[in-house]
C-alpha atoms as a PDB file:
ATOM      1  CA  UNK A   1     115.732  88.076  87.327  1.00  0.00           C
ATOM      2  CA  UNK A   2     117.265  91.416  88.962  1.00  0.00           C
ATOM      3  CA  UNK A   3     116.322  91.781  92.787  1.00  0.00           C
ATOM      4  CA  UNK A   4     113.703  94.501  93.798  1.00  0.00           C
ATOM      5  CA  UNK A   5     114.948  97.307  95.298  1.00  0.00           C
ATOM      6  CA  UNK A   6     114.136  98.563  98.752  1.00  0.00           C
ATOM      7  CA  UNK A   7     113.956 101.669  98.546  1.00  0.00           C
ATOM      8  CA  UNK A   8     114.053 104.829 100.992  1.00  0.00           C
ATOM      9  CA  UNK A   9     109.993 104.547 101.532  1.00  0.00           C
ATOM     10  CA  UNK A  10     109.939 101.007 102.374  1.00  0.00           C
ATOM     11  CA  UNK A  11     112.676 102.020 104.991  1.00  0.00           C
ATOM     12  CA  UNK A  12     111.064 104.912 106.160  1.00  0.00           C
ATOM     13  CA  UNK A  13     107.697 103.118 106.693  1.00  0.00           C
ATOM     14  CA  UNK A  14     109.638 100.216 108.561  1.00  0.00           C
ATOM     15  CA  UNK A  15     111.147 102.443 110.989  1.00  0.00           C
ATOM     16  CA  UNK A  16     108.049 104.910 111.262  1.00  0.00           C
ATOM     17  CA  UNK A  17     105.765 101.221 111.913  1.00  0.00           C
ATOM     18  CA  UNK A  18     108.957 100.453 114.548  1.00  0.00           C
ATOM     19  CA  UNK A  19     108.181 103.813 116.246  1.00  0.00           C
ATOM     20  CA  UNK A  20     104.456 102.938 116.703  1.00  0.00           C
ATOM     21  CA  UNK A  21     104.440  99.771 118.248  1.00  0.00           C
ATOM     22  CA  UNK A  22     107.243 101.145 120.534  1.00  0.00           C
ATOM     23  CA  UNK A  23     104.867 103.995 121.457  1.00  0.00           C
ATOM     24  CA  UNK A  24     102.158 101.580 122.549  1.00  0.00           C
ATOM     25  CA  UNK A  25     104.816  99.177 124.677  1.00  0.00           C
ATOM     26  CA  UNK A  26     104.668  96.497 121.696  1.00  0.00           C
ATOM     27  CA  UNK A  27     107.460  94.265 122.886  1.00  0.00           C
ATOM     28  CA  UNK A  28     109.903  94.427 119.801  1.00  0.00           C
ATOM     29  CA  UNK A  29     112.684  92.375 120.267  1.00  0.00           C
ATOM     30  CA  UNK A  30     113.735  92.009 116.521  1.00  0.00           C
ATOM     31  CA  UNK A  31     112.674  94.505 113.371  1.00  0.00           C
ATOM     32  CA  UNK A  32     114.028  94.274 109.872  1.00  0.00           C
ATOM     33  CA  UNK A  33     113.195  93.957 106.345  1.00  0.00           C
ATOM     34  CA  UNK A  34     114.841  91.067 104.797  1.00  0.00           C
ATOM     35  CA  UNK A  35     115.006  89.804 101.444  1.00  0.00           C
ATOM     36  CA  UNK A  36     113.361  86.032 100.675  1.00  0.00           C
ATOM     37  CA  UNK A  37     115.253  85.098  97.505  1.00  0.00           C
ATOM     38  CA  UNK A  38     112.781  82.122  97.234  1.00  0.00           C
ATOM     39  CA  UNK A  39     109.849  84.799  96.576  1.00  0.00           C
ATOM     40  CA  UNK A  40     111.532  87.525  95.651  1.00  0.00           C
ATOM     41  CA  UNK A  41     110.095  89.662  98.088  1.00  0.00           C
ATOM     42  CA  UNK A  42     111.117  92.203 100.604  1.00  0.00           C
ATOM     43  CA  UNK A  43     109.360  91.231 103.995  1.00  0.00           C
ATOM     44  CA  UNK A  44     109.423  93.301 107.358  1.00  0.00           C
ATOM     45  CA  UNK A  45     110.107  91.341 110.163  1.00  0.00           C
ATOM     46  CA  UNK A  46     109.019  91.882 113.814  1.00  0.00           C
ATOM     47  CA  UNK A  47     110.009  89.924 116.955  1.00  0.00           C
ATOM     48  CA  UNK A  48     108.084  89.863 119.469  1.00  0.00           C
ATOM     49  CA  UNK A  49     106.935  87.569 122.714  1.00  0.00           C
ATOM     50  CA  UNK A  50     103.454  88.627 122.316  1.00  0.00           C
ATOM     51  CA  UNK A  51     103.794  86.119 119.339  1.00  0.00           C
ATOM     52  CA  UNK A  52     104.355  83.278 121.899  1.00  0.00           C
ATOM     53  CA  UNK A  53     102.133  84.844 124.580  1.00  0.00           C
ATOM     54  CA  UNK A  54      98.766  85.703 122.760  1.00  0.00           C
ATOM     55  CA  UNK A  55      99.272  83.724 119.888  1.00  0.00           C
ATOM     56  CA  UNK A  56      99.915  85.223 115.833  1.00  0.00           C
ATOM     57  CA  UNK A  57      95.936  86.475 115.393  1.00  0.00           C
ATOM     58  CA  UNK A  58      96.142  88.701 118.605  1.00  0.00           C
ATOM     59  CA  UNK A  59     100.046  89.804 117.393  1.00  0.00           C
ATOM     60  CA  UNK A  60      98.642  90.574 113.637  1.00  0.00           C
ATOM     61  CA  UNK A  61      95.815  92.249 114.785  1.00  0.00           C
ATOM     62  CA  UNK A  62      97.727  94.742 117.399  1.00  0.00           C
ATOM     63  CA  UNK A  63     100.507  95.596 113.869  1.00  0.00           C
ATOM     64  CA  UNK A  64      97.208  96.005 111.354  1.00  0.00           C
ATOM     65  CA  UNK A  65      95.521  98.546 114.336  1.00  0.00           C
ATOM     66  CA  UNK A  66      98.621 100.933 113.693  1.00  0.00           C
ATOM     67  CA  UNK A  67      98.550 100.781 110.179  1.00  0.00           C
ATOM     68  CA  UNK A  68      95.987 103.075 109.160  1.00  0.00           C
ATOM     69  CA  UNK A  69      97.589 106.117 111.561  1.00  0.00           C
ATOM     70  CA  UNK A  70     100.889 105.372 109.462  1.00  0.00           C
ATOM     71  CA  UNK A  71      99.940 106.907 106.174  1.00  0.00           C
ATOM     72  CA  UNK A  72      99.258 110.474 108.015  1.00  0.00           C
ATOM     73  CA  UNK A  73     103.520 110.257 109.263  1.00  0.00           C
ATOM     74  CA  UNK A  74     104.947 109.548 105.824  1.00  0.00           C
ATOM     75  CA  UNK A  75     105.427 112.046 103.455  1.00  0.00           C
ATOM     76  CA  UNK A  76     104.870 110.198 100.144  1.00  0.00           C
ATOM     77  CA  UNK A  77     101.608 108.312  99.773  1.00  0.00           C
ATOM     78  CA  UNK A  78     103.430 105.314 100.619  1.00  0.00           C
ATOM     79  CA  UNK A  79     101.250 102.020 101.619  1.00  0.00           C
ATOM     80  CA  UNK A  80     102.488  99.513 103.842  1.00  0.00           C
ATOM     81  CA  UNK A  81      99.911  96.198 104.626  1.00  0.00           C
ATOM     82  CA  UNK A  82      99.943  92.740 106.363  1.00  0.00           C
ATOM     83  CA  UNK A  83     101.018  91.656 102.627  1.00  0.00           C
ATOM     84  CA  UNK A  84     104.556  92.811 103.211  1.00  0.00           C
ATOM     85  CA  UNK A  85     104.823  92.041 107.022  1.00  0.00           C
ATOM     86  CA  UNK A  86     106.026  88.958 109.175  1.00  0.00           C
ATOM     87  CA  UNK A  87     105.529  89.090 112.779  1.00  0.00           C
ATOM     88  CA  UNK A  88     107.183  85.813 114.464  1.00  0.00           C
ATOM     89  CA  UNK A  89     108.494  84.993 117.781  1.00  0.00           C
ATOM     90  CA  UNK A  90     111.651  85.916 119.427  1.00  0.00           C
ATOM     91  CA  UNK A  91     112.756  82.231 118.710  1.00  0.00           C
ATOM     92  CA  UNK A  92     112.032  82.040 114.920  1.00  0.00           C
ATOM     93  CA  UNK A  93     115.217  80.654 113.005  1.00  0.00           C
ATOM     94  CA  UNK A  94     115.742  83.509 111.436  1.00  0.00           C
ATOM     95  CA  UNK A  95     116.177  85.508 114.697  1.00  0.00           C
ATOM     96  CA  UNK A  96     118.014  83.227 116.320  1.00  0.00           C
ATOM     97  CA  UNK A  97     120.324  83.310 113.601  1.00  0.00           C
ATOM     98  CA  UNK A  98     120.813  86.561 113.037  1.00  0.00           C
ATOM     99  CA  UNK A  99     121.113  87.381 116.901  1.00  0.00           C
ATOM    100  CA  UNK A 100     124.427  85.343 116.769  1.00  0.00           C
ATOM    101  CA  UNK A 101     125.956  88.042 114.550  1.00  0.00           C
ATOM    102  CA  UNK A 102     123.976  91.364 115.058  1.00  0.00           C
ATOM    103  CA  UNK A 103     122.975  92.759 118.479  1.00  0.00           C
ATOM    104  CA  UNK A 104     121.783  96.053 118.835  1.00  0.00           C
ATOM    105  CA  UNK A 105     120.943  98.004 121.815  1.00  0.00           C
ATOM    106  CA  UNK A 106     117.031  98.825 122.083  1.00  0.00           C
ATOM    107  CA  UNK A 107     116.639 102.118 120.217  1.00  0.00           C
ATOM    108  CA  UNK A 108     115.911 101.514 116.667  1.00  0.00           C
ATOM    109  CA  UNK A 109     119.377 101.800 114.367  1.00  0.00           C
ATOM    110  CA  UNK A 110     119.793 101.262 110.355  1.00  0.00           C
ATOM    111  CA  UNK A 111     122.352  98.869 109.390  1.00  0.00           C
ATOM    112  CA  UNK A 112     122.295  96.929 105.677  1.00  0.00           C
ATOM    113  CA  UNK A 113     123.246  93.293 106.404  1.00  0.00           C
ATOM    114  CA  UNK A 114     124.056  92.161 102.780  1.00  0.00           C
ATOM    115  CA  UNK A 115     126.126  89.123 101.385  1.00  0.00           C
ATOM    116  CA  UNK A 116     126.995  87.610 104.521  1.00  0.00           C
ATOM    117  CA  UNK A 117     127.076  84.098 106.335  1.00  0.00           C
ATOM    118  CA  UNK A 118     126.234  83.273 109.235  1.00  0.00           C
ATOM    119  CA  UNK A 119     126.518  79.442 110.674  1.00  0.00           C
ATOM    120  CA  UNK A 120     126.666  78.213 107.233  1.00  0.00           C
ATOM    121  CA  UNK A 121     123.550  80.006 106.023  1.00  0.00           C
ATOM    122  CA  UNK A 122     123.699  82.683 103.368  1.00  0.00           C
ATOM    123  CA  UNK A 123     121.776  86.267 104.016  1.00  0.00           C
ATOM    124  CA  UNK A 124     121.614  87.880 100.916  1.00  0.00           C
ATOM    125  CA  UNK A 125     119.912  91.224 102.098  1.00  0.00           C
ATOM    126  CA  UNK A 126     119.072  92.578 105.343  1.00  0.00           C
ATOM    127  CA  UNK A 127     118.216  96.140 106.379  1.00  0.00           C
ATOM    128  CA  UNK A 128     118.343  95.789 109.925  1.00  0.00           C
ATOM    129  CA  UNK A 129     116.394  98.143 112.826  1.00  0.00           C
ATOM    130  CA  UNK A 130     116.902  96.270 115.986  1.00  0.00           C
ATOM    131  CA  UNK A 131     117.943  93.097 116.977  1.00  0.00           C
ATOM    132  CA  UNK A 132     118.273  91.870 121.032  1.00  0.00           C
END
């Protein structure tokens, strides 16, 4: 089966979501969408110590708040939910790992991680917004 696509919306809405939670001092150490090949899916990743600190209810609730006042900033009627977003600690695997080959500083950049290893583990598709 051919991999879905993640296309200019999805980034858009990542970033514009990125922009939000920076707006309202949302901690956001890590942001990306990366592809699960196990789902097939395109997820959007955030980082963040509020994870650890308040716990994931209080961290899902503060990303699904903004949500609604995203739709007005893109252009296409473009819907992003909870469906299609992670929110993890600062220590999650995945950050950890990717934090040994990708820093960024804290503004919010667009770099496509694709078909690489790192430590032995295979990342087949990253689009990458920040990662401290």
């Amino acid at each position: 089966m051919d991999k879905p696509t993640l296309v200019d919306a999805d980034m858009k809405a990542g970033e514009a979501l990125l922009r939000k939670l920076d707006k309202v001092k949302f901690d956001v150490k890590a942001a990306l969408w990366f592809y699960m090949p196990d789902s097939e899916e395109w997820r959007l990743f955030f980082a963040s110590p509020l994870f650890d600190e308040k716990g994931p209810t209080k961290t899902y609730e503060k990303v699904q708040s903004l949500l609604p006042r995203l739709k007005e900033e893109l252009e296409q009627d473009y819907e992003l939910s909870l469906q299609n977003i992670s929110v993890v600690s600062p220590n999650d695997d995945l950050i950890k790992l990717l934090k040994t080959a990708v820093k960024t500083g804290p503004g919010i950049f667009h770099i496509r991680f694709a078909r690489n290893v790192i430590n032995n583990v295979f990342i087949e598709d990253a689009y990458i917004y920040r990662v401290l």
